[in-house]
Each structure stands twice: as structure tokens, then as C-alpha cells.
N, C-alpha and C. Protein backbone atom coordinates (compact mmCIF):
# COMPACT_ATOMS: atom_id res chain seq x y z
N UNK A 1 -35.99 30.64 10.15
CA UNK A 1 -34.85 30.69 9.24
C UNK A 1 -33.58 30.32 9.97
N UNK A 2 -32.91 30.06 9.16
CA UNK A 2 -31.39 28.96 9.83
C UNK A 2 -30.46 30.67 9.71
N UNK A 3 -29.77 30.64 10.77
CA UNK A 3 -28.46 31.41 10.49
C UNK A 3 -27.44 30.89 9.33
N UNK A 4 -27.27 30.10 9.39
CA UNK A 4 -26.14 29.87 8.09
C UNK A 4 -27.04 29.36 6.86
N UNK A 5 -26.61 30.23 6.07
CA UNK A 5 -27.39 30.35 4.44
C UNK A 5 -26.36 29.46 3.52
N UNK A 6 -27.11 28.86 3.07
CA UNK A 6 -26.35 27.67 2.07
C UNK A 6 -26.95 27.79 0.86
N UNK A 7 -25.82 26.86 -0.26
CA UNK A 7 -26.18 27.37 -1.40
C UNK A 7 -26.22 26.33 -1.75
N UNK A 8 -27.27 25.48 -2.40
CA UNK A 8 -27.69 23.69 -2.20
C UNK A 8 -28.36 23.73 -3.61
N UNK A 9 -27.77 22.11 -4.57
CA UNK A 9 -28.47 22.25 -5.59
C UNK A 9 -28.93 20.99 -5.57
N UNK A 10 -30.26 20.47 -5.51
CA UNK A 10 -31.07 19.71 -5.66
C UNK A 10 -31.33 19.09 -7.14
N UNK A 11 -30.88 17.86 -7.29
CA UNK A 11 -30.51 17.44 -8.05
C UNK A 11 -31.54 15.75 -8.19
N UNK A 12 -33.24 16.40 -8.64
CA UNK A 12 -34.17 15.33 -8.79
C UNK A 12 -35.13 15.17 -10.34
N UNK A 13 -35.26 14.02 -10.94
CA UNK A 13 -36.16 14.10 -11.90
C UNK A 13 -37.78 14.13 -11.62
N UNK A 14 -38.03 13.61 -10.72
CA UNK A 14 -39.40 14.23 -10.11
C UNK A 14 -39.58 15.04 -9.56
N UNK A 15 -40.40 15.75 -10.32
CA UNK A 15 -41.00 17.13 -9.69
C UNK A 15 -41.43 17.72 -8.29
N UNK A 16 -42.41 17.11 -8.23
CA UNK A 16 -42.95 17.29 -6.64
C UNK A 16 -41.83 17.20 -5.46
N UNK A 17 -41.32 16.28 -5.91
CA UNK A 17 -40.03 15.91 -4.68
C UNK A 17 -39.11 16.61 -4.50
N UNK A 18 -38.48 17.19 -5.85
CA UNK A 18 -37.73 18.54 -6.12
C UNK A 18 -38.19 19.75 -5.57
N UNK A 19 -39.28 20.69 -5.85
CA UNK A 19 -40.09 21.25 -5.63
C UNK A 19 -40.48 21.35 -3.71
N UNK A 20 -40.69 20.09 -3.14
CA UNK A 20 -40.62 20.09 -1.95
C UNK A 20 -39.59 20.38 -1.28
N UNK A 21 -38.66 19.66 -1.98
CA UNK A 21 -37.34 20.26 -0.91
C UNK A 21 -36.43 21.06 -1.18
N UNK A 22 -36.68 21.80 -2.50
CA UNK A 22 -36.01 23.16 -2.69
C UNK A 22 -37.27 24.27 -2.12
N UNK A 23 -38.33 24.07 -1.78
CA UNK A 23 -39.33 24.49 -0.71
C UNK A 23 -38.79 24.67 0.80
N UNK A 24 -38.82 23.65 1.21
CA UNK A 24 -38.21 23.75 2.06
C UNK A 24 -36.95 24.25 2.79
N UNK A 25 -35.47 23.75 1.80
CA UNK A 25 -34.62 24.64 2.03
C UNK A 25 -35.07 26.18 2.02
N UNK A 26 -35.57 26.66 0.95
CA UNK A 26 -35.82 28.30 0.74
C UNK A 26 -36.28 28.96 2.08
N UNK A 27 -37.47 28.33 2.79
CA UNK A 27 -38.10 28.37 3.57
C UNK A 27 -36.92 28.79 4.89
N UNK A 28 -35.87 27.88 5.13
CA UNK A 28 -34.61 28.20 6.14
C UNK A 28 -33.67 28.67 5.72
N UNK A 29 -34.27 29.55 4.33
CA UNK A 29 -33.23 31.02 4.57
C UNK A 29 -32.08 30.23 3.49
N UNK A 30 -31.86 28.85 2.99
CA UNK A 30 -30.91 28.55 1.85
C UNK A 30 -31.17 29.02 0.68
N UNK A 31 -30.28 29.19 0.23
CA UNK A 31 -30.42 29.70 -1.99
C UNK A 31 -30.27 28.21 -2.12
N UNK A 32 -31.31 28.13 -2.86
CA UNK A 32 -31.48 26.33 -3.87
C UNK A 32 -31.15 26.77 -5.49
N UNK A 33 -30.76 26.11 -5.90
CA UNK A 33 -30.38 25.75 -7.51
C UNK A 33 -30.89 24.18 -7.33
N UNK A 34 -31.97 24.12 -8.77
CA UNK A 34 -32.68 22.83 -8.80
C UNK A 34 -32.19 22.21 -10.19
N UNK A 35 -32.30 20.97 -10.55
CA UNK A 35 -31.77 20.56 -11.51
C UNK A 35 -33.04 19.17 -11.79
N UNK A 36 -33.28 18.85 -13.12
CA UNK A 36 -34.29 17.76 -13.24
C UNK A 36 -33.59 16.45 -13.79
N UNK A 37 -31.99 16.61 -13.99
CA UNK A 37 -31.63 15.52 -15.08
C UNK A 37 -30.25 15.61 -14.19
N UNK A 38 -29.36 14.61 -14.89
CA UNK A 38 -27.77 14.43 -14.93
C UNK A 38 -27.17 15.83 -15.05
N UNK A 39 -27.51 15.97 -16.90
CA UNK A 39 -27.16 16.59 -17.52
C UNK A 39 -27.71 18.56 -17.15
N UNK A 40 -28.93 18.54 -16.30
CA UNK A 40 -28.53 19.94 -16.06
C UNK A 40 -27.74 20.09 -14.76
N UNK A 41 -27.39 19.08 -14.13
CA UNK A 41 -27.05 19.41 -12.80
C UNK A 41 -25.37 19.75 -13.09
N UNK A 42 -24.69 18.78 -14.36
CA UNK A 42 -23.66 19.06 -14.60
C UNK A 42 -23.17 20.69 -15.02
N UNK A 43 -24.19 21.18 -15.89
CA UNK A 43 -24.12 21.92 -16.43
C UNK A 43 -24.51 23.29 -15.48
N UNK A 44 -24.74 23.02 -14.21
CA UNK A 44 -24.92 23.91 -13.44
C UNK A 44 -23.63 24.18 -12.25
N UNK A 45 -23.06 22.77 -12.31
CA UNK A 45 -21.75 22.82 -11.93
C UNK A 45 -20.84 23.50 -12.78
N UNK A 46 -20.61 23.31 -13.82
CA UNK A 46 -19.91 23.91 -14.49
C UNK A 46 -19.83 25.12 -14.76
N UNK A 47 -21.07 25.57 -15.05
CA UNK A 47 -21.32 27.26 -15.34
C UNK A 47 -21.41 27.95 -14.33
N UNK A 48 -21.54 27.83 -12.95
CA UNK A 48 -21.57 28.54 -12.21
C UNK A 48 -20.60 28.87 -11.31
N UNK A 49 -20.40 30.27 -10.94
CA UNK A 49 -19.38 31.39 -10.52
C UNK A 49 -19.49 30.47 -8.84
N UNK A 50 -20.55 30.44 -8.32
CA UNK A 50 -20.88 30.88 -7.18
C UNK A 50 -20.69 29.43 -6.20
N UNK A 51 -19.96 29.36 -5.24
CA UNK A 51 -20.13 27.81 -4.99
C UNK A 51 -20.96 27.52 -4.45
N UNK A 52 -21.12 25.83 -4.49
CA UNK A 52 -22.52 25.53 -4.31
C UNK A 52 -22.09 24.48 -2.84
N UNK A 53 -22.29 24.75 -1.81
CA UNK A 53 -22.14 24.43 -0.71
C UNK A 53 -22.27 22.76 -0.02
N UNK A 54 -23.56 22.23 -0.58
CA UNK A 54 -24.38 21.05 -0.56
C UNK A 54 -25.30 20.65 -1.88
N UNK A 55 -25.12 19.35 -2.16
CA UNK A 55 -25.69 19.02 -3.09
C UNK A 55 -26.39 17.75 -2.44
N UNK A 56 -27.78 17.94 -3.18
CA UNK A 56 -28.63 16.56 -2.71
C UNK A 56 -28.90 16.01 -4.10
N UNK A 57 -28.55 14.68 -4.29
CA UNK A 57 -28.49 14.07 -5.43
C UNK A 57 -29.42 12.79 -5.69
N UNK A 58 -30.33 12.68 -6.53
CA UNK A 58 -30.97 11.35 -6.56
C UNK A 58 -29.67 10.84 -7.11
N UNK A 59 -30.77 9.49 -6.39
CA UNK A 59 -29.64 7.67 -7.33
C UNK A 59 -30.02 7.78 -8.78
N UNK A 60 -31.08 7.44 -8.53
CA UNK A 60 -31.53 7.21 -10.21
C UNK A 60 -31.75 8.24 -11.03
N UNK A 61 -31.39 9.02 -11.99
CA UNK A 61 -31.93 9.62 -12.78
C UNK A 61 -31.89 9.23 -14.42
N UNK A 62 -32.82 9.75 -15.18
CA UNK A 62 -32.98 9.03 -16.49
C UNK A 62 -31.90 8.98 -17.26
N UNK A 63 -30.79 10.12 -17.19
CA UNK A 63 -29.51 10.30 -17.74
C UNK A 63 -28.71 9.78 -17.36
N UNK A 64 -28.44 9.06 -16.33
CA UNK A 64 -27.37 8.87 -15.60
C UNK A 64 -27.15 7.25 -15.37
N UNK A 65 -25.86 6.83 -14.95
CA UNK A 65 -25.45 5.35 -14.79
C UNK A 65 -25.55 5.18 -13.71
N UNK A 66 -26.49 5.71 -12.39
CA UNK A 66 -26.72 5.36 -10.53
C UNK A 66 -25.57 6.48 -9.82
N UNK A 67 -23.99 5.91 -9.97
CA UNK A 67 -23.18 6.55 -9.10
C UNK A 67 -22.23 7.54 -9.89
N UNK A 68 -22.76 7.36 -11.17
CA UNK A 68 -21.80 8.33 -12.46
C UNK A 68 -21.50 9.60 -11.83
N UNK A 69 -23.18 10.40 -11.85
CA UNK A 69 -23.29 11.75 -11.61
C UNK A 69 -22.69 11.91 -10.03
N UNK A 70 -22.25 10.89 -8.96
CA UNK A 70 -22.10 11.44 -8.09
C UNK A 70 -20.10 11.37 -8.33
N UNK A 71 -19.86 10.75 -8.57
CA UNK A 71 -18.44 11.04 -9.36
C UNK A 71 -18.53 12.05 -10.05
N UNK A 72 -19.12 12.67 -10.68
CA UNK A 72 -18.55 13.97 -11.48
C UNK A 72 -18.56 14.97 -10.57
N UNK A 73 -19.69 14.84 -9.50
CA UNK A 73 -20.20 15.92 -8.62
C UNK A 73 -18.81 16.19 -7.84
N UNK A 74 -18.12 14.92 -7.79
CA UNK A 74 -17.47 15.13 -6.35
C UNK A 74 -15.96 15.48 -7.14
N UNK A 75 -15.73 15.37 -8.73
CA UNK A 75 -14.55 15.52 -9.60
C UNK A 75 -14.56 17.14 -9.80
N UNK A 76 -15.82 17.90 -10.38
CA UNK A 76 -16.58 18.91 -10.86
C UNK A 76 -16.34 20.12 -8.99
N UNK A 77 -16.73 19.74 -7.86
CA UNK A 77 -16.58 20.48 -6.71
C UNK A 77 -16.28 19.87 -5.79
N UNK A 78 -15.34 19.73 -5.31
CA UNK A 78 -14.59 18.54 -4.23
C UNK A 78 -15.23 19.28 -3.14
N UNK A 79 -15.22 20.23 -3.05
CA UNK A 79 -15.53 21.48 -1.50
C UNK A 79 -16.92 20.94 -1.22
N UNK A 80 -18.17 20.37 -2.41
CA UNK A 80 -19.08 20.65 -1.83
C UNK A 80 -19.57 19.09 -0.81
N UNK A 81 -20.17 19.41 -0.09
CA UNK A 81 -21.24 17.99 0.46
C UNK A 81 -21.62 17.77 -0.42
N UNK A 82 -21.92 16.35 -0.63
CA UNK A 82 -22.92 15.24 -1.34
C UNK A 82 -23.71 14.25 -0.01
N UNK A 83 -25.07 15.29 -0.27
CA UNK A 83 -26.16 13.35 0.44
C UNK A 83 -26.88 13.38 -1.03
N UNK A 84 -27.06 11.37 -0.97
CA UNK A 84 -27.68 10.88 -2.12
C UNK A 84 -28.48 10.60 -1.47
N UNK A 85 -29.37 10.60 -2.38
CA UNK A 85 -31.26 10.32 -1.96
C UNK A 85 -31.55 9.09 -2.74
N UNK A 86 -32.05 8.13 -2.03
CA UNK A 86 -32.44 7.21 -3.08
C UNK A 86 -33.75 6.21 -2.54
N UNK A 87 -34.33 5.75 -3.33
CA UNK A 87 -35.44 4.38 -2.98
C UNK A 87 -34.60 3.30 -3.36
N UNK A 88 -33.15 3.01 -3.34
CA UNK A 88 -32.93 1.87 -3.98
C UNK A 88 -31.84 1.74 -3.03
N UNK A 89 -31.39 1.75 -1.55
CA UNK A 89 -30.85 2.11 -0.81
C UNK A 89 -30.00 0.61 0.19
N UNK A 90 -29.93 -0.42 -0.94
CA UNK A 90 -29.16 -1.26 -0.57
C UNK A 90 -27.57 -1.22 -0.12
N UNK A 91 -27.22 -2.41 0.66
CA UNK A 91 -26.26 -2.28 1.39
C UNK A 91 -25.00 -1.80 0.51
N UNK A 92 -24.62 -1.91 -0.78
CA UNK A 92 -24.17 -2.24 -2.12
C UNK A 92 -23.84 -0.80 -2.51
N UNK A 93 -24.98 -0.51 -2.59
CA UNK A 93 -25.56 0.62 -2.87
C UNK A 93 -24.81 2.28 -2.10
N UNK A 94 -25.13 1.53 -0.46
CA UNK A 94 -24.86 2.88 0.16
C UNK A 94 -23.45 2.33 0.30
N UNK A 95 -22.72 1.94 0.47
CA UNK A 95 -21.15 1.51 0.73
C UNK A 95 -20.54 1.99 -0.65
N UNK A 96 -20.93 2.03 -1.96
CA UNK A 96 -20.48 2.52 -2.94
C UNK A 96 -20.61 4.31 -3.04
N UNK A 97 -21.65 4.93 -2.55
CA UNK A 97 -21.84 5.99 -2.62
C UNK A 97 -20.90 6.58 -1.74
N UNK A 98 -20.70 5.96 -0.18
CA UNK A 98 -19.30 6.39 0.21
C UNK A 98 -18.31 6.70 0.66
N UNK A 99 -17.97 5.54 -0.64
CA UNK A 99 -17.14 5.31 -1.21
C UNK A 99 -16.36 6.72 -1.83
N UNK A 100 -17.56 6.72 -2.91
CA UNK A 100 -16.90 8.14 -3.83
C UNK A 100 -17.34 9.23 -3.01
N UNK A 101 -17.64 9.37 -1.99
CA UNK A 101 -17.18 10.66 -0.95
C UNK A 101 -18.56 11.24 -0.81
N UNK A 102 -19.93 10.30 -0.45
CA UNK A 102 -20.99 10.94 -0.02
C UNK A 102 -21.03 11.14 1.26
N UNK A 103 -21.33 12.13 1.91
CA UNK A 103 -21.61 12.70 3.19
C UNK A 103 -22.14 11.25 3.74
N UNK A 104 -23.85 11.20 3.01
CA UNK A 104 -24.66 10.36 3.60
C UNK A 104 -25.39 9.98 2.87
N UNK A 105 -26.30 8.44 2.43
CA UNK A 105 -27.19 8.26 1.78
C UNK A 105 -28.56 8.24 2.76
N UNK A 106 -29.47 8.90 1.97
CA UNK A 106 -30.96 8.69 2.76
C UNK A 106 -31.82 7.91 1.76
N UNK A 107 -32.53 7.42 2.77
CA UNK A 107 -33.95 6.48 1.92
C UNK A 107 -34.75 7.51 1.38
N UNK A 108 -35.68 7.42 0.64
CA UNK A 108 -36.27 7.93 0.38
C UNK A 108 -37.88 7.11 0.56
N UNK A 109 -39.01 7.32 1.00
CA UNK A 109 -39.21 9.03 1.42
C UNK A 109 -38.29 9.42 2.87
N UNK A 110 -38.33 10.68 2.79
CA UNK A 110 -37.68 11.07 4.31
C UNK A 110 -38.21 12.58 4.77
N UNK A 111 -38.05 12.13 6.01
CA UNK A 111 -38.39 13.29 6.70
C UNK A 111 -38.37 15.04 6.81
N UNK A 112 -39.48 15.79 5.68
CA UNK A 112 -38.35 16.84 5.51
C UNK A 112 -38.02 18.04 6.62
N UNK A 113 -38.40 17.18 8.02
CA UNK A 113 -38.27 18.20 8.88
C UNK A 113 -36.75 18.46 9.44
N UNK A 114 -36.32 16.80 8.93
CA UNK A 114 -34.39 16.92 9.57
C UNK A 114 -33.90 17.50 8.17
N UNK A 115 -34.32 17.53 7.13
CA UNK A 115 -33.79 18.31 6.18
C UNK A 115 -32.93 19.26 6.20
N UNK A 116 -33.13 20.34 6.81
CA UNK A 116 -32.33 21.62 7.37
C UNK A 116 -31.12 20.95 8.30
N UNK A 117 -30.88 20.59 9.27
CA UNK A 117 -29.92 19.27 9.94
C UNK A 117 -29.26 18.52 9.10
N UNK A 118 -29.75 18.14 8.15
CA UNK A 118 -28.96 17.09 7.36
C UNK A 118 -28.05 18.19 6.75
N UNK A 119 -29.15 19.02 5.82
CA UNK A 119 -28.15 20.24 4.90
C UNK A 119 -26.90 20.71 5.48
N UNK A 120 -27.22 21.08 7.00
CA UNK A 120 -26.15 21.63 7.93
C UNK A 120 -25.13 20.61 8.33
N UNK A 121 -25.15 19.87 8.95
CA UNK A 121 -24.04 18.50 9.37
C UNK A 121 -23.24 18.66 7.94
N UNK A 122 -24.12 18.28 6.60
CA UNK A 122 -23.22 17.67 5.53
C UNK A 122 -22.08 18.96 5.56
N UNK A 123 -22.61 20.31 5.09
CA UNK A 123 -21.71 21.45 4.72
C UNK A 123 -20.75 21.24 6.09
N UNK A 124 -20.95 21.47 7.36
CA UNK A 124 -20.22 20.97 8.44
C UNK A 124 -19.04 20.33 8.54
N UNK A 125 -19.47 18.96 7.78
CA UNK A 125 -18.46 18.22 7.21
C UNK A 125 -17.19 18.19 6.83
N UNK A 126 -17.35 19.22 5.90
CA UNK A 126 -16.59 19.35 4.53
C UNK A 126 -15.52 20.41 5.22
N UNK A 127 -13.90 20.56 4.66
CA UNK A 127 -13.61 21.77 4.77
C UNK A 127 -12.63 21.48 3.73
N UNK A 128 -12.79 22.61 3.24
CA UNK A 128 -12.20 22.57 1.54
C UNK A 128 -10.61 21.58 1.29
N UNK A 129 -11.16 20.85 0.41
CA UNK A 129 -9.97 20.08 -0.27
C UNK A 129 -9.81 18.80 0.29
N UNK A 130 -10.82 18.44 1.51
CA UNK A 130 -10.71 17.15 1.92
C UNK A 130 -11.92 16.28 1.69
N UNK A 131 -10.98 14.76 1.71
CA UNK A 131 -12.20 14.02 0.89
C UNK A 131 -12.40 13.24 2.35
N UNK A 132 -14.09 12.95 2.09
CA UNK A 132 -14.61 12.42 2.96
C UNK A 132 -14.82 10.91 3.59
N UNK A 133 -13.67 10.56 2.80
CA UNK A 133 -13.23 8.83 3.61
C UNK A 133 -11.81 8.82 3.80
């Protein structure tokens, strides 16, 4: 288990993949909040008291316009990290993500052993109210 406990919302429409790495975080001692769409991840931003430290965000999801949801993410909680996860991880692609203030984009598949490392660096990152370019 990791000494610093994070509060990370995983933000995937496939299951297994979700499932794995809100697995994993749990596993090093993080609180995960999981989300399957755009639309619950927004809605988990919104409704919730508690801040959410790191967010891992797919590119693609069925609701969403690619870099929409990561603009709201970053409009919705400026404090938190954003890494985007994606299989579509062109040059285009990751220079736009950020752009709008992603920590980091990863390929997907990836390694979920730096997982815990990644989670940590991103929150690391961040210190409230500053944007990350």
C-alpha cells in the first residue's frame, strides 16, 4: 500500500479496463470513483463533496466529442490531475490534450505496474489553482 491515499476517478467505457485499474489503485490503498460514460463522470464531478485528487480519463467515450470531457474535467476541478488514456494516441492528439491541461497522455494498453507512479507524479503535479502549461 502507497502512503499517500488518493481519491482517483476512473473514467472508462470498457469494463474490464475500468475494473482493472480501479483494482489496482484500491489495491495501493487509493479510494477510486469509477465512471462508464461522459455523462456519469460529469455527474460525479458535480455531485460530489469530496475532492477528487486524479482523474484518469479515456479519449474515446460513446458520449463524448474526444477532448470535450477533458475540458469540462479541467473547467468542473482545476485542482485535480488529468492523465488521458487512449489507443488513438497521435501526435495531434497528445499536443491537444496538453494543451487543455493534461498531466500526461498514455497509450493504451499500459503497464499497470507504473500505475501507482503515474497516479502519484500526476497529483504531485498539481497545486491548487495552477494550470498545467
Amino acid at each position: 500500500m502507497t502512503e499517500q491515499r488518493l481519491r482517483v476517478l476512473v473514467v472508462e467505457d470498457e469494463t474490464l479496463i475500468r475494473w482493472s485499474i480501479a483494482e489496482t489503485l484500491a489495491q495501493m490503498g487509493h479510494t477510486v470513483v469509477e465512471a462508464a460514460s461522459a455523462t456519469a463522470a460529469v455527474e460525479t464531478l458535480e455531485g460530489s463533496l469530496q475532492p477528487i485528487d486524479v482523474v484518469l480519463l479515456d479519449y474515446r467515450l460513446p458520449d463524448s466529442n474526444d477532448l470535450e470531457l477533458l475540458a469540462s474535467v479541467r473547467r468542473l476541478r482545476p485542482d485535480s490531475a488529468v492523465v488521458m488514456m487512449t489507443a488513438f494516441g497521435t501526435p495531434e492528439v497528445i499536443r491537444a490534450a496538453l494543451d487543455l491541461g493534461a498531466y500526461r497522455v498514455v497509450s493504451k494498453p499500459f503497464d499497470m505496474h507504473g500505475l501507482g507512479s503515474l497516479v502519484i507524479d500526476a497529483h504531485a503535479s498539481r497545486s491548487p489553482g495552477t494550470p498545467l502549461h
